[in-house]
N, C-alpha and C. Protein backbone atom coordinates (compact mmCIF):
# COMPACT_ATOMS: atom_id res chain seq x y z
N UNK A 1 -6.79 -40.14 -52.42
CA UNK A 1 -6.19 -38.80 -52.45
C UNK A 1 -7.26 -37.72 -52.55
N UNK A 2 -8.39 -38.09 -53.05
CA UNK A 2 -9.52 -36.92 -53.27
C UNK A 2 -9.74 -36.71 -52.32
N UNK A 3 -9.80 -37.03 -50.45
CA UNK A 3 -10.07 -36.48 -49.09
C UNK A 3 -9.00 -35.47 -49.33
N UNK A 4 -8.05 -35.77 -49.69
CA UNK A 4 -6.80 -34.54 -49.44
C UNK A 4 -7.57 -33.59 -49.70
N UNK A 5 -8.25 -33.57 -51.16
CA UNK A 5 -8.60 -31.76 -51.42
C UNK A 5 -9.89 -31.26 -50.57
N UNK A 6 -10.27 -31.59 -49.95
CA UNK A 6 -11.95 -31.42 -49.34
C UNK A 6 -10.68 -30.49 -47.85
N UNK A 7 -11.79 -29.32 -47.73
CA UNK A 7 -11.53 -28.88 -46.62
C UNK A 7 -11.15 -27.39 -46.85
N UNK A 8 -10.35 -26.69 -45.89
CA UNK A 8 -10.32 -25.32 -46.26
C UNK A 8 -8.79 -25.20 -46.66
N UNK A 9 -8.51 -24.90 -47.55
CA UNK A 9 -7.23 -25.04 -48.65
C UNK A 9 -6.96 -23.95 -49.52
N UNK A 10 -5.67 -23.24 -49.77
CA UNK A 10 -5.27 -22.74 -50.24
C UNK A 10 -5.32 -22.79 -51.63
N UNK A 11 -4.87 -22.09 -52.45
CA UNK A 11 -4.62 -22.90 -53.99
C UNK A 11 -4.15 -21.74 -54.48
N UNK A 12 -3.36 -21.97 -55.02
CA UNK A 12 -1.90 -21.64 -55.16
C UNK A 12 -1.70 -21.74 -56.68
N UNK A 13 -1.20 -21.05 -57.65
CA UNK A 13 -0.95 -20.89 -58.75
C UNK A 13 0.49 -21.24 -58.80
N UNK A 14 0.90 -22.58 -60.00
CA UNK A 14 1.94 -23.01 -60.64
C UNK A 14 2.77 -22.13 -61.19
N UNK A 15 2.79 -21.82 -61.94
CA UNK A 15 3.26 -20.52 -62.50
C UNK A 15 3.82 -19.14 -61.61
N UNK A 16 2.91 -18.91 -61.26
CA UNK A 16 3.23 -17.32 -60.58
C UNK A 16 3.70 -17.33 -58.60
N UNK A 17 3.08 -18.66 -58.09
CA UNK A 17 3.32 -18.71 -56.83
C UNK A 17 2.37 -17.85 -56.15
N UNK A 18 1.44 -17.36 -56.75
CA UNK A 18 0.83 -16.67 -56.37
C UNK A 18 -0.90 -17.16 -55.74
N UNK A 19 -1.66 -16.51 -54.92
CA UNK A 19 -2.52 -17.64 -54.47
C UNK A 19 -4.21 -17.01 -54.93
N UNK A 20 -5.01 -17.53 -55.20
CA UNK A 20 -6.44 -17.25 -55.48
C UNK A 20 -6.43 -16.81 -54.39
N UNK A 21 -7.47 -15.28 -54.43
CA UNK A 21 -8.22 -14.89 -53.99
C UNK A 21 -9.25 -13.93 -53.84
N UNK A 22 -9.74 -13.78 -53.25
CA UNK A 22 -11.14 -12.60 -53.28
C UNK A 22 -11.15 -10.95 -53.18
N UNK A 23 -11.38 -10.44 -54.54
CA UNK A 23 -10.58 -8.91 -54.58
C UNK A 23 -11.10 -8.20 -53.16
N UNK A 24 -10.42 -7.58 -52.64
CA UNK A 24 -10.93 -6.94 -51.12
C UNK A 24 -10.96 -7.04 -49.69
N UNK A 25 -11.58 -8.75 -50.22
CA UNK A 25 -11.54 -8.96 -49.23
C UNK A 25 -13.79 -8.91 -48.74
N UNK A 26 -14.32 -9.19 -50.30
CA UNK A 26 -15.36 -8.45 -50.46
C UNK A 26 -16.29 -9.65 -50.11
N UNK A 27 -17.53 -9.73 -49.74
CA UNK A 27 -18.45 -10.51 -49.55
C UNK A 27 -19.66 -10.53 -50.21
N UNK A 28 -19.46 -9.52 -51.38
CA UNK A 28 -20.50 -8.98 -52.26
C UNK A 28 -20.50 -10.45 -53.96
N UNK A 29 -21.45 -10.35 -54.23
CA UNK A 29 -21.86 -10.99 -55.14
C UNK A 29 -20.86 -10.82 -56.37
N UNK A 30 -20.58 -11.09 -57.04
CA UNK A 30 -19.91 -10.47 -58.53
C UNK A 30 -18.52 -10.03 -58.17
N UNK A 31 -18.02 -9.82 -56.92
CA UNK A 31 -16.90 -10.00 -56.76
C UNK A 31 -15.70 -10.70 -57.20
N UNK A 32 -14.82 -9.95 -58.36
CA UNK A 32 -13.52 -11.17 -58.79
C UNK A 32 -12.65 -11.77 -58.09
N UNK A 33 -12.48 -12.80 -58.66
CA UNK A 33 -10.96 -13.52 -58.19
C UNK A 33 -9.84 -13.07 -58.84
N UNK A 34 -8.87 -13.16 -58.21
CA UNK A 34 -7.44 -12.51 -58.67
C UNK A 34 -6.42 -13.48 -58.03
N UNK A 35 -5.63 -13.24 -58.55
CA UNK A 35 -3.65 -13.62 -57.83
C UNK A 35 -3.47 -13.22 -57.01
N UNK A 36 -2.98 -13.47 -55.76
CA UNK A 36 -1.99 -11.97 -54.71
C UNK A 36 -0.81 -13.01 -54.33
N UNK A 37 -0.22 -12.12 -53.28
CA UNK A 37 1.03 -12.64 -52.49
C UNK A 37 -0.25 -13.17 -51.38
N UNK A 38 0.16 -14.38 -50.42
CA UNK A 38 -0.02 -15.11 -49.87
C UNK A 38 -0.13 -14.00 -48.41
N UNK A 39 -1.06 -13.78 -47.73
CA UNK A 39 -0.98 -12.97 -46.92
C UNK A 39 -1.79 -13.43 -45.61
N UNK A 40 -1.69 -14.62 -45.63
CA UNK A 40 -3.12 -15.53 -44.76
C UNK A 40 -4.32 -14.76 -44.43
N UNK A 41 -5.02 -14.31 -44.71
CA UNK A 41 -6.32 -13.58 -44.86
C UNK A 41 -7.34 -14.49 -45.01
N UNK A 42 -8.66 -14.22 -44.26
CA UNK A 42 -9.92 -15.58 -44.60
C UNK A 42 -9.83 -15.35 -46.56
N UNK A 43 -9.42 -14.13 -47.26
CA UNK A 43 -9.70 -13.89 -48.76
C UNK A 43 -9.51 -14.74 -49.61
N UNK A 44 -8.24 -15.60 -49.46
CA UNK A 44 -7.32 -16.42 -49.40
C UNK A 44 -7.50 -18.17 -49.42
N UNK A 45 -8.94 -18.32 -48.68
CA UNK A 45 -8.84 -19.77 -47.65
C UNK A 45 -10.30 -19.91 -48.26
N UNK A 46 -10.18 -21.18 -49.07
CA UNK A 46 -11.25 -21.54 -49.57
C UNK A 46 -11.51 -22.85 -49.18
N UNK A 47 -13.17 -23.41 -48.87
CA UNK A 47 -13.53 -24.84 -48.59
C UNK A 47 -13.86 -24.96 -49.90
N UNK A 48 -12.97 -26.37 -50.27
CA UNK A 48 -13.73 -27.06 -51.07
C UNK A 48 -14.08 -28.38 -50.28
N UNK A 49 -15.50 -29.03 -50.99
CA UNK A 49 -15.99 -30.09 -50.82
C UNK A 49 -16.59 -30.36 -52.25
N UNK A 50 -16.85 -32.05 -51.81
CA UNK A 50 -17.75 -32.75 -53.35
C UNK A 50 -18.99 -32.51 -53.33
N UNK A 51 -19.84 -32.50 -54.46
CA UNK A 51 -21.08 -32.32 -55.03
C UNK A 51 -21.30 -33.12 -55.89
N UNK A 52 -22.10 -34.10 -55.62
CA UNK A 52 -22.28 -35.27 -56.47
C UNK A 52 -20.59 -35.57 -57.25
N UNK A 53 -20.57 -35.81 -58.09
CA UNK A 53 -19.22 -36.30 -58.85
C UNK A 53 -18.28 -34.87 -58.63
N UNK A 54 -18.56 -34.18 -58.65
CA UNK A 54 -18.03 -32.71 -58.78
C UNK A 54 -17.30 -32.03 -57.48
N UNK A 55 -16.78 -30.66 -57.42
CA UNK A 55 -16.35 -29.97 -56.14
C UNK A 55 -17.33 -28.51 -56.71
N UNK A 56 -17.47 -27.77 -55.48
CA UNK A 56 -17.73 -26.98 -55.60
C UNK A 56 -16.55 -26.16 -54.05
N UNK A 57 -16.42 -24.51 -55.11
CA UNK A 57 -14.99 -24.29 -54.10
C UNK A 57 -16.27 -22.68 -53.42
N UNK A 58 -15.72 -22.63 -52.04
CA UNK A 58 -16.41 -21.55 -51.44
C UNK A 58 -15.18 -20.75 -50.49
N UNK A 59 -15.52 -19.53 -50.53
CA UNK A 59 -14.88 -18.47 -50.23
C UNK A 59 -14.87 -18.36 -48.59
N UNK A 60 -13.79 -18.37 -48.33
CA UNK A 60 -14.24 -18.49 -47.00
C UNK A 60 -14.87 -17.19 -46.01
N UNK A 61 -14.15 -16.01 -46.62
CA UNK A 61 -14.38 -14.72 -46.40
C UNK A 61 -15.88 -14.23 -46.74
N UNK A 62 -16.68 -15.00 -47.48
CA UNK A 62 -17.45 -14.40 -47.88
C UNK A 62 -19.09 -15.74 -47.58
N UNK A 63 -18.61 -16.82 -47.74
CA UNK A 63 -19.41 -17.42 -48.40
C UNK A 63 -20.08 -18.27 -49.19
N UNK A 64 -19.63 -17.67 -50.26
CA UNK A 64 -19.86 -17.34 -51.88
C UNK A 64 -18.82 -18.58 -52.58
N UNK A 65 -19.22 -18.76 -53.80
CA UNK A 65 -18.40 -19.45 -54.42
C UNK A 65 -17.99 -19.40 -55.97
N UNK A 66 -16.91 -20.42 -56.41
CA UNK A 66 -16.65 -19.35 -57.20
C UNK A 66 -17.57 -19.89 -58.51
N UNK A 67 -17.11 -19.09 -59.87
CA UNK A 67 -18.47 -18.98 -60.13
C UNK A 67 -18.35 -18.28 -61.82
N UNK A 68 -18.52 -19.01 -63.06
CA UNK A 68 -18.18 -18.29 -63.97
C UNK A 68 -19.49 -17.00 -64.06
N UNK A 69 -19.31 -16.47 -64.40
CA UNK A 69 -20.34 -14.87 -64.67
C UNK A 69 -21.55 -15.80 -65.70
N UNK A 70 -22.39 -15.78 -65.57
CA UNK A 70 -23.53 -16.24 -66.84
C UNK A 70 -23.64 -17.37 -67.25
N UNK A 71 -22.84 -18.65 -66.86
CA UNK A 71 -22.48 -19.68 -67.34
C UNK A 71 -21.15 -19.66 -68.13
N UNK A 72 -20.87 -18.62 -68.61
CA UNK A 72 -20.34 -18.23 -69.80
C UNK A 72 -19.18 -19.08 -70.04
N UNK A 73 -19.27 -19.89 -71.83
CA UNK A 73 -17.94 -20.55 -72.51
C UNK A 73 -17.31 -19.97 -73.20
N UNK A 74 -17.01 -18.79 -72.83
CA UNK A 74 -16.04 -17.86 -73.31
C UNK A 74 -14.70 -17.98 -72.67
N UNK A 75 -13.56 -18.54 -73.51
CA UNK A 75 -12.18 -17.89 -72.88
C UNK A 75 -12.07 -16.60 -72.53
N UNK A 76 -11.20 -16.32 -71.31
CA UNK A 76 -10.95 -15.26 -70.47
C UNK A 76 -11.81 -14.74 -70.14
N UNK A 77 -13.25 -15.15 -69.58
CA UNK A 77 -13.99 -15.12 -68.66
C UNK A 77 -13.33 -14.96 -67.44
N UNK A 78 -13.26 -13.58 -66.64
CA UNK A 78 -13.07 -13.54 -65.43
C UNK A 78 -14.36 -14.08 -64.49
N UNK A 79 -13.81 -15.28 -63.78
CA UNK A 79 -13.87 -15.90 -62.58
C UNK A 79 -14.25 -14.68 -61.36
N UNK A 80 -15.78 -14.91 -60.53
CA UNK A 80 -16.14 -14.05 -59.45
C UNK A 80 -16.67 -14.82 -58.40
N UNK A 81 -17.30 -14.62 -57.66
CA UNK A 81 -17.69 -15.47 -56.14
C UNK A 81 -19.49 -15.10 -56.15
N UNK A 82 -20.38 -15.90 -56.48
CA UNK A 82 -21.54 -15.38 -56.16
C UNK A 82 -22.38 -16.73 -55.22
N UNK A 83 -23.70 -16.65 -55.13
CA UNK A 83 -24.41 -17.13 -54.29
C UNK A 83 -24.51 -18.45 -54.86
N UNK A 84 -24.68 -19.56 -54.06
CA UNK A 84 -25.03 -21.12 -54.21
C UNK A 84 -25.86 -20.70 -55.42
N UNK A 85 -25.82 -21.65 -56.85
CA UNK A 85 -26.96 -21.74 -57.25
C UNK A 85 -27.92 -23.14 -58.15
N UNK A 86 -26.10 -24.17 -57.70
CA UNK A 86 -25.86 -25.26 -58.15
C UNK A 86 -25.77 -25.63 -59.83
N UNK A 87 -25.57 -24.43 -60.29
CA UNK A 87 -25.53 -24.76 -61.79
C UNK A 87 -24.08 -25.27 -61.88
N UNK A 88 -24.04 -25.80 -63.00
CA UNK A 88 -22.24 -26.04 -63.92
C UNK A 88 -21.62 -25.50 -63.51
N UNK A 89 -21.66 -23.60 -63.35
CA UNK A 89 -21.18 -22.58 -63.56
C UNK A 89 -20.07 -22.48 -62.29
N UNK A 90 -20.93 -23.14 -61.25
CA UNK A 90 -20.18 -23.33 -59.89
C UNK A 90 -19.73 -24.74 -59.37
N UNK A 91 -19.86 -25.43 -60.18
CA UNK A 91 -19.30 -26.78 -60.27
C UNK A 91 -17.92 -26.96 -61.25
N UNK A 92 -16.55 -27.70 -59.92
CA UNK A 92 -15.44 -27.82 -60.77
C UNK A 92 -14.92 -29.38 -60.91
N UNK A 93 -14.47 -29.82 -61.62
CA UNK A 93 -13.29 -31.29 -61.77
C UNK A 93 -11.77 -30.58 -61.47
N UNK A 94 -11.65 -30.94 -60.39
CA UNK A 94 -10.17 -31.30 -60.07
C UNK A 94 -9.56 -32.16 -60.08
N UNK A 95 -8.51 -32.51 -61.14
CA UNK A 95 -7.51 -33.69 -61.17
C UNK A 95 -6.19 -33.87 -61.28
N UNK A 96 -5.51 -34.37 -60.91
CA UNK A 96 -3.93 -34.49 -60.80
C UNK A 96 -3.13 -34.00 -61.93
N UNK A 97 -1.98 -33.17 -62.10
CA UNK A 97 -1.73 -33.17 -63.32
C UNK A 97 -0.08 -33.54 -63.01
N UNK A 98 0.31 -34.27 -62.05
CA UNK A 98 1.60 -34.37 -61.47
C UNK A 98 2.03 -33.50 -60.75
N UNK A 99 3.14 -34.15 -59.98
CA UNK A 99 3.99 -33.49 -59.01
C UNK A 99 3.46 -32.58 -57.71
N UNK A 100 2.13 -33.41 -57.49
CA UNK A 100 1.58 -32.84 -56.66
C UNK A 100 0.56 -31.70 -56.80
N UNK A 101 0.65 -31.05 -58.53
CA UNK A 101 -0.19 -30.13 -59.10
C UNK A 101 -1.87 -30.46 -59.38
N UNK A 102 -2.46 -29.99 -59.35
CA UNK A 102 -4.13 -29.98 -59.74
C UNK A 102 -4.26 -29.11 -61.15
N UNK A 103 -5.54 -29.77 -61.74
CA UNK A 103 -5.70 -28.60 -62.87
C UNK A 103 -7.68 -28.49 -62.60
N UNK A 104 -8.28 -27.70 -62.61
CA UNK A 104 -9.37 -27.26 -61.67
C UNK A 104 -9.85 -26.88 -63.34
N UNK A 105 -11.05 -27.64 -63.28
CA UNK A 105 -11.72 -27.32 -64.76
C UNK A 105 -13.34 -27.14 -64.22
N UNK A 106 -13.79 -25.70 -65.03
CA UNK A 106 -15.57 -25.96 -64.90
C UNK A 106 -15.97 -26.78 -65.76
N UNK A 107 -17.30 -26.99 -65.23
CA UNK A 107 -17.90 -28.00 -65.50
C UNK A 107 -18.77 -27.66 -66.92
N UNK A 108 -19.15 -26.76 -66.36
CA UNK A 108 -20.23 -25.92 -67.70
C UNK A 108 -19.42 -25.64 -68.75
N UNK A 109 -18.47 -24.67 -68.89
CA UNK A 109 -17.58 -24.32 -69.60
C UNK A 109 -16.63 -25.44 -70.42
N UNK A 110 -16.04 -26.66 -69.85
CA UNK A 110 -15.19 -27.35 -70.03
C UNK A 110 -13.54 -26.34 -69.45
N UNK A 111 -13.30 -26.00 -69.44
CA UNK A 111 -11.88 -24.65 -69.49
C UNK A 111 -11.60 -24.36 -68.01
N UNK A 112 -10.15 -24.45 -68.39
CA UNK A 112 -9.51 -24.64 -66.99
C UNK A 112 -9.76 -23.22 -66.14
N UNK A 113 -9.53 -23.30 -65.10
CA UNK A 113 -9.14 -21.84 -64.13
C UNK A 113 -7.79 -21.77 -64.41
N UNK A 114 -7.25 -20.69 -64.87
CA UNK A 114 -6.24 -20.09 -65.22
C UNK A 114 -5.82 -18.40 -64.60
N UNK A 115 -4.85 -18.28 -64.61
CA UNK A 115 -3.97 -17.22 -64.44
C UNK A 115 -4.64 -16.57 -65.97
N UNK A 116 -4.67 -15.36 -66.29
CA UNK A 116 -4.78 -14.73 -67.61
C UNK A 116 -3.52 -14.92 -68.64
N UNK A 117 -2.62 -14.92 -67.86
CA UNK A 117 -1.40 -14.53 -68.75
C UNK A 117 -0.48 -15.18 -67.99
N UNK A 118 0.75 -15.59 -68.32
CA UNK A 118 2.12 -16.15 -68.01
C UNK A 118 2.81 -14.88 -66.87
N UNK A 119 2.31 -14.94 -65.74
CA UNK A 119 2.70 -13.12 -65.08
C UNK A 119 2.81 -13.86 -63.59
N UNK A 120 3.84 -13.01 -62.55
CA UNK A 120 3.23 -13.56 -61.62
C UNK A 120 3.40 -11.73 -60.81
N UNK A 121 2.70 -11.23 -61.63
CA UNK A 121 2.25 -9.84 -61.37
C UNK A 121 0.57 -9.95 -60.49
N UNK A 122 0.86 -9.29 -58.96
CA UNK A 122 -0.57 -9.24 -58.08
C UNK A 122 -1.44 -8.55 -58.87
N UNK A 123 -2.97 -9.20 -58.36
CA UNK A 123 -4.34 -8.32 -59.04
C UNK A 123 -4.04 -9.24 -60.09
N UNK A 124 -3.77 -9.94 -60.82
CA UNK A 124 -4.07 -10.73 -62.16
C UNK A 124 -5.61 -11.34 -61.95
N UNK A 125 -6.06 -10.92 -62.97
CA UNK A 125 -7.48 -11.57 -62.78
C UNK A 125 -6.96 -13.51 -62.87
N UNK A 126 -8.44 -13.81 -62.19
CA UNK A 126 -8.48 -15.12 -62.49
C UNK A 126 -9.41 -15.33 -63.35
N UNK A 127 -8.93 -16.35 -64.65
CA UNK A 127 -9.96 -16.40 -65.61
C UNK A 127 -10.38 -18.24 -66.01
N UNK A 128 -10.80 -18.47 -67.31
CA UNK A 128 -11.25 -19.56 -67.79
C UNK A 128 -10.32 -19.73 -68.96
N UNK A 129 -9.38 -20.54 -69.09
CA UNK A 129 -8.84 -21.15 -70.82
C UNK A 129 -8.98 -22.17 -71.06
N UNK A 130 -8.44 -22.44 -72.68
CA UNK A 130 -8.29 -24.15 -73.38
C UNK A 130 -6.73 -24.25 -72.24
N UNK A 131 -6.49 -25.23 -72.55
CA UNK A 131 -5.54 -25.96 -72.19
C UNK A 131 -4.37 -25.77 -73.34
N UNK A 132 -3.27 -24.59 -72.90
CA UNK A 132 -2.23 -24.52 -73.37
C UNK A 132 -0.93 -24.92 -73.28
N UNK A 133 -1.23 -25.89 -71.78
CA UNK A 133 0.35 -26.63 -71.41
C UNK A 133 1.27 -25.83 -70.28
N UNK A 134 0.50 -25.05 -70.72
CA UNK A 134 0.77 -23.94 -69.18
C UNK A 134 0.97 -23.92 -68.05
N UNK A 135 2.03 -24.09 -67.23
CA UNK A 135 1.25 -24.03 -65.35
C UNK A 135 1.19 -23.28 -65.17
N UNK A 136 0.40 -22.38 -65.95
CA UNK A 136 -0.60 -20.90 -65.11
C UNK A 136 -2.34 -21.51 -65.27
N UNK A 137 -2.17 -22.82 -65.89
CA UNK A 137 -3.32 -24.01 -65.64
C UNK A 137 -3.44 -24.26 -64.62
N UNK A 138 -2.01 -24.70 -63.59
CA UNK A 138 -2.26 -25.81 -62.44
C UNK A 138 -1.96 -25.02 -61.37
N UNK A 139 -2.27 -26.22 -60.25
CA UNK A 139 -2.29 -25.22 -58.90
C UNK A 139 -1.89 -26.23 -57.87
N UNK A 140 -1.94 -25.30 -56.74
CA UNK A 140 -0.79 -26.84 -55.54
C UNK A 140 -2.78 -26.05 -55.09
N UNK A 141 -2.61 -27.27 -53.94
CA UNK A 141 -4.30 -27.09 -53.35
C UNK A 141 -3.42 -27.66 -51.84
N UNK A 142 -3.28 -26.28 -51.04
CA UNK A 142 -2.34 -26.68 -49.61
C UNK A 142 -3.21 -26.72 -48.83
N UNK A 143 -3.24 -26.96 -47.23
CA UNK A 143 -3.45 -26.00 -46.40
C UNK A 143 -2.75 -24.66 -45.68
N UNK A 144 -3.94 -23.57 -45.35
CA UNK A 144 -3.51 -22.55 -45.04
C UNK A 144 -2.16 -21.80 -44.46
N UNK A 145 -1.77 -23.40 -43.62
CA UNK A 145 -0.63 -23.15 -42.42
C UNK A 145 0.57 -24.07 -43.27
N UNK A 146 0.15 -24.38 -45.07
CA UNK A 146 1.40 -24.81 -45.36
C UNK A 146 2.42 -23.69 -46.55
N UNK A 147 1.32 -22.81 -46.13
CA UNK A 147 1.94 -21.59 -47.45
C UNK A 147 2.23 -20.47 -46.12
């Protein structure tokens, strides 16, 4: 099942229905991730592939990948897109959490990619949490042409 996730794929928030992506539409460094409505845009359409044991997810619009700010193990760390640099920071574990859901954890951090809040309000940043049981934890990981 791990070929499933390799490739250029959507990902999609449990909770809100709402899909990762790249504020703008921007190709700039430090650029956040956010929620939106599904609007097929490259902003939208991310490759992931493996890295040694790991994934690393890249932007398709840009590049870039994603990427905690500093390393940083801070909850609610907003999530941005910067340059290859192979640290933790841009290294994720994706694993099943049922029903077809993923839960996408950094590596450095330990802490899932999360929605901020229980919302499925657009522009929600995308951030880093503990594991609250939440599916604003998990995510469907589609392709482009299935959302």
């Amino acid at each position: 099942m791990e070929s499933d996730l390799e490739g250029t794929k959507v990902i999609q928030n449990v909770y809100s229905d709402l899909v990762l992506d790249v504020q703008g539409q921007s190709k700039d460094g430090g650029a956040r991730i956010w929620q939106y409505p599904s609007n097929k845009t490259k902003a939208q359409h991310f490759e992931i592939s493996k890295y040694k044991e790991y994934y690393r997810i890249k932007a398709c619009c840009s590049g870039l990948f994603l990427d905690v700010p500093g390393g940083s193990v801070k909850e609610d760390a907003v999530i941005q897109q910067w340059r290859w640099n192979g640290t933790f920071a841009q290294l994720w574990k994706i694993e099943p959490a049922g029903y077809d859901y993923y839960t996408i954890t950094n590596v450095g951090s330990g802490l899932f990619l999360s929605i901020k809040e229980d919302s499925d309000k657009a522009k929600l940043a995308v951030v880093q949490q503990k594991d609250s049981g939440s599916y604003r934890h998990q995510w469907k990981i589609v392709l482009p042409t299935d959302i």
